[in-house]
Protein backbone atom coordinates (compact mmCIF):
# COMPACT_ATOMS: atom_id res chain seq x y z
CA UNK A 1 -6.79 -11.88 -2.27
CA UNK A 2 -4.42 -13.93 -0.62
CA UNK A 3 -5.65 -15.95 2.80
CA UNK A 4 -2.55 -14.31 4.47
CA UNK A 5 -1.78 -17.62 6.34
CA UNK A 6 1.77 -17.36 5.36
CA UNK A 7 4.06 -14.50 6.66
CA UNK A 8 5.18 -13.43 3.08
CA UNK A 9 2.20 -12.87 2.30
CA UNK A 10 1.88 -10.23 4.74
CA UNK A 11 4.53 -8.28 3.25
CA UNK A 12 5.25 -5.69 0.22
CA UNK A 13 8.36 -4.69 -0.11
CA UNK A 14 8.89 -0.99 -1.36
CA UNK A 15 11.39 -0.99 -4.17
CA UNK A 16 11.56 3.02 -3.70
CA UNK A 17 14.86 4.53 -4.60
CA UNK A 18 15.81 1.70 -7.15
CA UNK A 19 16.02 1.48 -11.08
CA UNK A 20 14.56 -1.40 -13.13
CA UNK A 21 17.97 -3.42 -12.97
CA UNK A 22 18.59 -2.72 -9.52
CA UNK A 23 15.22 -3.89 -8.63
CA UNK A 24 15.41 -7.33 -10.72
CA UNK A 25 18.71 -7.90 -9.77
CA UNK A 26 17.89 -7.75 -5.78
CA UNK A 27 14.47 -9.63 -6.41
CA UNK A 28 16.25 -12.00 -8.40
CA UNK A 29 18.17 -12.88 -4.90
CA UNK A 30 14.91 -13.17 -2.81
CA UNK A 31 12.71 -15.81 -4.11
CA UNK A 32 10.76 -15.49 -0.94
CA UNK A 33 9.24 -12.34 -2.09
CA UNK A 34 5.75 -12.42 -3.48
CA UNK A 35 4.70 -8.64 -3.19
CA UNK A 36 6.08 -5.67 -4.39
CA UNK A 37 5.43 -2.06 -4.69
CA UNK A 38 6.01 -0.13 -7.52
CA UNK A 39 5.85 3.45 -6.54
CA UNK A 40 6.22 6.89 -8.81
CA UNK A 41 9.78 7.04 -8.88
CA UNK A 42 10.40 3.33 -10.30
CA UNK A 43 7.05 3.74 -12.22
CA UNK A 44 7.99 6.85 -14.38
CA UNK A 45 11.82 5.36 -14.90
CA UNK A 46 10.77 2.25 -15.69
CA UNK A 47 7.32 2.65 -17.40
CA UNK A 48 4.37 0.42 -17.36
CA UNK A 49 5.89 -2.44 -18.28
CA UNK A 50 7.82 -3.20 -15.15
CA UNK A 51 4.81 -3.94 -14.03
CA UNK A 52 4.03 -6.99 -16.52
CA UNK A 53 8.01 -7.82 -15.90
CA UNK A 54 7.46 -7.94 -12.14
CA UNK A 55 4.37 -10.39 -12.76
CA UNK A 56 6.19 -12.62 -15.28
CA UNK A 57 8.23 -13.57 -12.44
CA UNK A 58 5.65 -14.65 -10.59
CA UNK A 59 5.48 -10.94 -8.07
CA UNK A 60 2.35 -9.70 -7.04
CA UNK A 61 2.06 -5.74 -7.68
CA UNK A 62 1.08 -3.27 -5.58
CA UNK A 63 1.13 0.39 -7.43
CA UNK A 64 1.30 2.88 -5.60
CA UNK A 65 0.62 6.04 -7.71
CA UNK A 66 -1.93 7.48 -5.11
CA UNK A 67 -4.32 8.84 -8.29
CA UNK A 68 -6.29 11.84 -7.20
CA UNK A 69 -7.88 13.93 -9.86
CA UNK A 70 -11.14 14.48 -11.76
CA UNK A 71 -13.85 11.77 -11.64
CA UNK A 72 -13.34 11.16 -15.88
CA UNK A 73 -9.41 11.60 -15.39
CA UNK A 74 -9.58 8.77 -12.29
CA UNK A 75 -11.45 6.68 -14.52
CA UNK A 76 -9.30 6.27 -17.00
CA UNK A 77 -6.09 6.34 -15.70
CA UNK A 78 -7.47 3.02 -13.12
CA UNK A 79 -8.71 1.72 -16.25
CA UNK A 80 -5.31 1.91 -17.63
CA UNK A 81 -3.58 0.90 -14.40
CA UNK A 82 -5.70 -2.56 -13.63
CA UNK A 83 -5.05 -3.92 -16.99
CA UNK A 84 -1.34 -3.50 -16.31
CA UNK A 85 -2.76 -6.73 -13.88
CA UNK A 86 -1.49 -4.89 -10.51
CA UNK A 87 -3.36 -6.46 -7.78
CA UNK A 88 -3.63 -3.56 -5.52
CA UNK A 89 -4.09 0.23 -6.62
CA UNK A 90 -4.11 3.60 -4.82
CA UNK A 91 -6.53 6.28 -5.36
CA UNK A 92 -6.59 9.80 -2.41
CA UNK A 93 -9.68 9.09 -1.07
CA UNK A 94 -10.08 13.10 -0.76
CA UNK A 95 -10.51 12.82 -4.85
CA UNK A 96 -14.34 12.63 -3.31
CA UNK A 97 -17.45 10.49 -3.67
CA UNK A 98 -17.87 10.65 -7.49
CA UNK A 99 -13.85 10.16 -7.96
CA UNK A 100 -14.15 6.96 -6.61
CA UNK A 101 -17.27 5.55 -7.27
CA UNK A 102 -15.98 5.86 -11.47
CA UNK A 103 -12.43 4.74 -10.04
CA UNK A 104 -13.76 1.41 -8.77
CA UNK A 105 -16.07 1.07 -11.83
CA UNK A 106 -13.62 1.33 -14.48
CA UNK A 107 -10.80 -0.73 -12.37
CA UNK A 108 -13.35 -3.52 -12.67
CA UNK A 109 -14.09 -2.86 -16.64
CA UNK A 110 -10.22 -2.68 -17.20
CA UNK A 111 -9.22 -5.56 -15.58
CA UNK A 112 -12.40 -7.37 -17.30
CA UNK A 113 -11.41 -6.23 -20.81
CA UNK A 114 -7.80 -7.97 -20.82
CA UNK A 115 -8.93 -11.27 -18.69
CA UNK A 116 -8.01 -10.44 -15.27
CA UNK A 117 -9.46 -10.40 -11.81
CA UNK A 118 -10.58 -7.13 -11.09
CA UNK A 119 -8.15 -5.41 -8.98
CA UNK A 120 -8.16 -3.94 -4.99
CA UNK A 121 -8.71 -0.03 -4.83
CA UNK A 122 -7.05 1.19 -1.50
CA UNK A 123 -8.18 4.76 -0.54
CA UNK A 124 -5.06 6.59 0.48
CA UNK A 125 -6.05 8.75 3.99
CA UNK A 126 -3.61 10.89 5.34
CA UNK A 127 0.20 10.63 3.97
CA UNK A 128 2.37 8.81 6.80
CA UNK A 129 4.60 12.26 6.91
CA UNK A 130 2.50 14.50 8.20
CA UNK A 131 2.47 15.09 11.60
CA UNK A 132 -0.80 17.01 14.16
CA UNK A 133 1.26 20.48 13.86
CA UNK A 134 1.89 20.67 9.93
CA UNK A 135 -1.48 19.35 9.38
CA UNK A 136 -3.41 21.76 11.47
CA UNK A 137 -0.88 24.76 10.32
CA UNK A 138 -0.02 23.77 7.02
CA UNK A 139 -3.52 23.07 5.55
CA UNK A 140 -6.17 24.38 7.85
CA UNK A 141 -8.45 21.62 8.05
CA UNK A 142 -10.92 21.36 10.91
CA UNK A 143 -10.04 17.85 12.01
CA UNK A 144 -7.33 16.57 13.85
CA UNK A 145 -5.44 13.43 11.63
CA UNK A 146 -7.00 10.69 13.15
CA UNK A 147 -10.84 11.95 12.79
CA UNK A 148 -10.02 12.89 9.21
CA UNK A 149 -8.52 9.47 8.67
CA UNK A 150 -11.30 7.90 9.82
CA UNK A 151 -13.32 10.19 7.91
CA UNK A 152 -11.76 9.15 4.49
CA UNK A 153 -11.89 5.43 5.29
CA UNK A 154 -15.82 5.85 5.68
CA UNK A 155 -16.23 7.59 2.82
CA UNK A 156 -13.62 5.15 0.91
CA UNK A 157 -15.76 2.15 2.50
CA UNK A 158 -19.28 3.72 1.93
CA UNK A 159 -18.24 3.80 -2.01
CA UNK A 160 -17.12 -0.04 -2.55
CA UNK A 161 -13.42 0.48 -2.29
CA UNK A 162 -12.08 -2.58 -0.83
CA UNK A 163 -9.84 -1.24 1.31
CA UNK A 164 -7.21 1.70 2.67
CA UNK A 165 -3.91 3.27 3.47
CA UNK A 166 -3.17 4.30 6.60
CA UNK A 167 -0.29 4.88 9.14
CA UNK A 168 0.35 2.15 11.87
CA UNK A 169 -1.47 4.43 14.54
CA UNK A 170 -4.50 4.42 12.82
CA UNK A 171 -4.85 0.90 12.41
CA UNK A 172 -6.18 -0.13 15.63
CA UNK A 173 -8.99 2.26 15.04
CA UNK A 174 -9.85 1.45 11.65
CA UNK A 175 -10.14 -2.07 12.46
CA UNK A 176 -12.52 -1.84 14.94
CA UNK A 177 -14.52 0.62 12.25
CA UNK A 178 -14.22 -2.07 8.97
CA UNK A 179 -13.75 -5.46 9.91
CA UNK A 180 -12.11 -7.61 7.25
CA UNK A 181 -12.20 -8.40 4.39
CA UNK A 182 -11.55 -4.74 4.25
CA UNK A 183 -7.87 -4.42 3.59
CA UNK A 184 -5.51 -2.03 5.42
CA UNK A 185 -2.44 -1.55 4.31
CA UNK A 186 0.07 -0.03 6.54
CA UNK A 187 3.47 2.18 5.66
CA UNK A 188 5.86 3.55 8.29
CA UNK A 189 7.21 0.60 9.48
CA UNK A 190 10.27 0.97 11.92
CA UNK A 191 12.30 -1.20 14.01
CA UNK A 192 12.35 0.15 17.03
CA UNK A 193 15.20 2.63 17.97
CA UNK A 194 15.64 3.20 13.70
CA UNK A 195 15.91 5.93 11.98
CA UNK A 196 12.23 6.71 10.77
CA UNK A 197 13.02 8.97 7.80
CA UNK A 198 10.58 11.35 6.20
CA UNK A 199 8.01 8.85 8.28
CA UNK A 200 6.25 10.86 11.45
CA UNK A 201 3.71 8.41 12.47
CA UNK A 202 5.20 5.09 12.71
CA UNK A 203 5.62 1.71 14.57
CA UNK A 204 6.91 -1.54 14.38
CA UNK A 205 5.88 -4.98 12.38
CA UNK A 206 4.22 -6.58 15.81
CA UNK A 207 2.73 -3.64 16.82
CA UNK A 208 1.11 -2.72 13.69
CA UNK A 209 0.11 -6.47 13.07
CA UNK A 210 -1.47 -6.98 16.14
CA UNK A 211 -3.48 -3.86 16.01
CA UNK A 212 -4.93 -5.28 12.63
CA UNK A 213 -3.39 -4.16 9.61
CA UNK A 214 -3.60 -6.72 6.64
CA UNK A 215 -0.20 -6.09 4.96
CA UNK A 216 2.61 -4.19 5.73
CA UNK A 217 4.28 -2.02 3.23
CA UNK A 218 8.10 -1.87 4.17
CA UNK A 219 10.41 -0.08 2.02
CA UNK A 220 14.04 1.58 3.70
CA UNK A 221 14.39 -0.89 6.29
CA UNK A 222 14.68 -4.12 4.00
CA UNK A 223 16.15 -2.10 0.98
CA UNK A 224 18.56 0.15 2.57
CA UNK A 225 19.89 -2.56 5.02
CA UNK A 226 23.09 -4.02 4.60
CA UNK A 227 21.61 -7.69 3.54
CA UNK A 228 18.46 -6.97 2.38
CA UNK A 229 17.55 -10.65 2.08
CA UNK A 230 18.37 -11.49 5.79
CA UNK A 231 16.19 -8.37 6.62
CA UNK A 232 12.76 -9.38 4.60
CA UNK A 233 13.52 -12.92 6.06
CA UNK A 234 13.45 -11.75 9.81
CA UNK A 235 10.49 -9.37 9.19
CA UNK A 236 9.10 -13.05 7.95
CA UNK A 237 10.13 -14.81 11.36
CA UNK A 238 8.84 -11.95 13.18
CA UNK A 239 5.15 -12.67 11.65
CA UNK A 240 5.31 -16.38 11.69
CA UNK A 241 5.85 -16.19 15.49
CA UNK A 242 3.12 -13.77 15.98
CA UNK A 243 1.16 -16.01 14.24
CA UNK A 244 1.94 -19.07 16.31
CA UNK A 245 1.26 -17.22 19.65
């Protein structure tokens, strides 16, 4: 994985909500951008292969498909997925012990079979929209978020998976729990004062940075903003000046 010395490298931008030409055509304009996500929706209208097109042009891929099934299914659809050559994959870490363990052994023997470095499992914890009431009343699970996030993460970590998912407010905590390498990767990003969406648990760049996240996955508020290359590039000032303090 990437050092993260330099303040792109820190950030995946979400191409949620756009089609394959849409998505070249605003990459295309933002040379500065070395990671991407491909999520469901772009995935399943643009198939596979947008995932080799994203790499011929020299993108790093994060896709985000958050797998959770069977133990035999998980293995060989994260077979399938690391030889697409994505860098970083999703799995729910509630697929369970077993689910995993074959998801990170057949990543590996996927990414083997076609050449390829064998690719970063993150363990998706709890989705970034939920919120302490809907969890408790919607699902009826003993645990408040945060001790089932940390939870997953353990199990995730305990397993091999190299790293997680989680929401900015769970970062701090994680951190302290699974120093690096172990990656976290952080949605529900929000300038302060935005508008955060479908996102409940959310905070800024800094403040997620500085609590220890490794990347930052930010979607809505570089795509949907009016220049969407001025927006990645002062997410990228933002960083380099945390950096230098």
């Amino acid at each position: 994985m990437s050092s993260l010395h330099l303040p792109e490298d820190r950030l995946i931008v979400a191409l949620d909500g756009m089609d394959r030409a849409e998505a070249l055509s605003f990459l295309a304009k933002a040379p500065e951008i070395r990671w991407v996500k491909v999520g469901l929706e772009l995935f399943v209208s643009a198939g596979p292969e947008i995932v080799a097109e994203l790499r011929t042009r020299g993108l790093r891929v994060f896709l985000d498909l958050k797998f959770h099934d069977i133990p035999a299914t998980m293995a060989g659809v994260c077979r399938q997925a690391a030889r697409t050559g994505a860098e970083l994959i999703t799995v729910h870490a509630s697929a369970g012990r077993q689910a995993l363990i074959e998801a990170r052994n057949a990543s590996k023997e996927g990414a083997e079979e076609v050449g390829l470095k064998a690719p970063t499992l993150l363990a998706v914890t709890v989705l970034t929209s939920w919120d302490k009431k809907r969890f408790a009343e919607e699902l009826l699970i003993p645990q408040d978020i945060y001790s089932r996030v940390k939870w997953l993460s353990q199990l995730a970590k305990d397993v091999g998976i190299g790293g997680c998912v989680c929401s900015p407010m769970e970062v701090h905590a994680l951190r302290e729990l699974h120093p690096e390498p172990f990656e976290l990767v952080t949605p529900g990003i929000r300038r302060k004062g935005s508008n955060c969406g479908d996102q409940e648990r959310v905070m800024s760049a800094l403040e997620t940075l500085k609590a220890g996240a490794s990347r930052l996955v930010i979607g809505r508020p570089i795509t949907q903003a009016k220049d969407r290359v001025e927006s990645f590039s002062s997410f990228c000032r933002e960083i380099a000046e945390l950096q230098r303090d």
